[in-house]
Protein backbone atom coordinates (compact mmCIF):
# COMPACT_ATOMS: atom_id res chain seq x y z
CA UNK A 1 78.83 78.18 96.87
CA UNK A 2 79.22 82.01 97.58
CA UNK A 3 82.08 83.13 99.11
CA UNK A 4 81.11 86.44 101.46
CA UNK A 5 84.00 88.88 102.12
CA UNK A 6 84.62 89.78 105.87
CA UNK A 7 84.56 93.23 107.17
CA UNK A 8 87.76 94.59 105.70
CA UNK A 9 87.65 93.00 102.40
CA UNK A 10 90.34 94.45 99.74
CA UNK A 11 87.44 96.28 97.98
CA UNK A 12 86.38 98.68 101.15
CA UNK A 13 90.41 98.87 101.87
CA UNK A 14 90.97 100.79 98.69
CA UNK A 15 88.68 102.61 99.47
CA UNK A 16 90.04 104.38 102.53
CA UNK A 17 91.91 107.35 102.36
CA UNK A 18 95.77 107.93 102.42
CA UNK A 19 97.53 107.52 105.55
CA UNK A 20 98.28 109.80 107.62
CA UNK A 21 101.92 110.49 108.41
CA UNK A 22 101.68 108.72 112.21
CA UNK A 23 100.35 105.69 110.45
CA UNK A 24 102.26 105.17 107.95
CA UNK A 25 105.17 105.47 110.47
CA UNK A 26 103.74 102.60 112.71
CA UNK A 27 103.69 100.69 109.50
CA UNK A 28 106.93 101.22 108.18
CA UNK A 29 108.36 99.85 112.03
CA UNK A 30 106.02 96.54 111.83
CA UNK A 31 107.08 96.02 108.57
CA UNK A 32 110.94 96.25 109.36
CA UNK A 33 110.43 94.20 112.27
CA UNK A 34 108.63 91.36 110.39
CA UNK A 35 111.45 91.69 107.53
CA UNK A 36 113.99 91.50 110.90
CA UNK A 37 112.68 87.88 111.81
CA UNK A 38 111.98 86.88 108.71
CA UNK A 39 116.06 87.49 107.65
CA UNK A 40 117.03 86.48 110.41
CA UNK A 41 115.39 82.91 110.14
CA UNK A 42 116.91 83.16 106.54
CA UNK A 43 120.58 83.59 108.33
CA UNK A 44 120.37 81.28 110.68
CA UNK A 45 119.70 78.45 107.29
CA UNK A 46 122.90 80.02 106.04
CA UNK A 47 125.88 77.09 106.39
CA UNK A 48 128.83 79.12 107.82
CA UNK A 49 131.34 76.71 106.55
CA UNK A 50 134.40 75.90 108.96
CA UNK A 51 135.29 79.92 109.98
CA UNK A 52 132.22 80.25 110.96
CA UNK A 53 129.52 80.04 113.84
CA UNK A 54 130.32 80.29 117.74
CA UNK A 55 128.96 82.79 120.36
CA UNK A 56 129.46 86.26 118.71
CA UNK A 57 127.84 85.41 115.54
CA UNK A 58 124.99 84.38 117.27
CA UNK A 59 124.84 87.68 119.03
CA UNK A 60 125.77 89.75 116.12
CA UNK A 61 123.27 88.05 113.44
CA UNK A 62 120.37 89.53 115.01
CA UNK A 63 122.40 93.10 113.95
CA UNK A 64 122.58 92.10 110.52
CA UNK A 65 119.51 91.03 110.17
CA UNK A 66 117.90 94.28 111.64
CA UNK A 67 120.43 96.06 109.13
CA UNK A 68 119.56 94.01 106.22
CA UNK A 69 115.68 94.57 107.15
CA UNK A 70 116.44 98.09 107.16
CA UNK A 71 117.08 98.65 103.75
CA UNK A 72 114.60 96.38 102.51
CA UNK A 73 112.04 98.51 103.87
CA UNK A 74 113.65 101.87 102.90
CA UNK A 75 113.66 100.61 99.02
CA UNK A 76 110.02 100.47 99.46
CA UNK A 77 109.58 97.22 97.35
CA UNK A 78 107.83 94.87 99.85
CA UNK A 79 104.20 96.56 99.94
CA UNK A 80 103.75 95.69 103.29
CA UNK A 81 104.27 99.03 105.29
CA UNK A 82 101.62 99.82 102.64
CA UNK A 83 99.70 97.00 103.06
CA UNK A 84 99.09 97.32 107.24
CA UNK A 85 98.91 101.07 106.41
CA UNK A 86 95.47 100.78 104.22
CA UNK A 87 94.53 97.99 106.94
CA UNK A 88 95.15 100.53 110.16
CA UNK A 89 93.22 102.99 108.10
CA UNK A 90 90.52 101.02 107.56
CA UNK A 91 90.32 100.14 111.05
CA UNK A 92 90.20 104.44 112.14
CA UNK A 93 87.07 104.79 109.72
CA UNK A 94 85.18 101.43 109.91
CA UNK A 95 86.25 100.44 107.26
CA UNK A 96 84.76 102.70 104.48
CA UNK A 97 85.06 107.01 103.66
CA UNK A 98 83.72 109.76 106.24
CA UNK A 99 81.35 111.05 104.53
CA UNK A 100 81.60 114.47 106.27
């Protein structure tokens, strides 16, 4: 069996160039809107114990979260601002170098 890659496969996405500053900006907001969801699924698993719960921590968790997601992405650590980045790049030039 022979496995083909598909038109951005990881091999052509390292080869694109770095991103520019606009696209790397796009990529840092996706990613700290996917971390937003993603903590604030993680919060919502979180037992609150008898003090907690009610109306304004439902309204406020979504605050947190967005906080929390925040600096996440400003530490850099996740790769995935990176990640969408090389993808978006990859995208502008087809997916390989300009040769110009």
């Amino acid at each position: 069996m022979e496995i083909t890659p598909g038109p951005l496969s990881i091999r052509q996405l390292a080869k694109t160039r770095a991103p520019d500053p606009e696209t790397m900006a796009t990529a840092r907001k996706f990613e700290e809107m996917f971390l937003a969801q993603t903590v604030d699924e993680m919060l919502k698993s979180v037992d609150t114990g008898s003090f907690g719960g009610g109306h304004a921590e439902e309204t406020w968790r979504s605050f947190l979260a967005r906080a929390f997601a925040e600096q996440i992405s400003d530490q850099g650590s996740t790769g995935i601002a990176q990640s969408v980045a090389r993808a978006i790049g990859a995208y502008g030039d087809g997916g390989t170098e300009n040769a110009s």
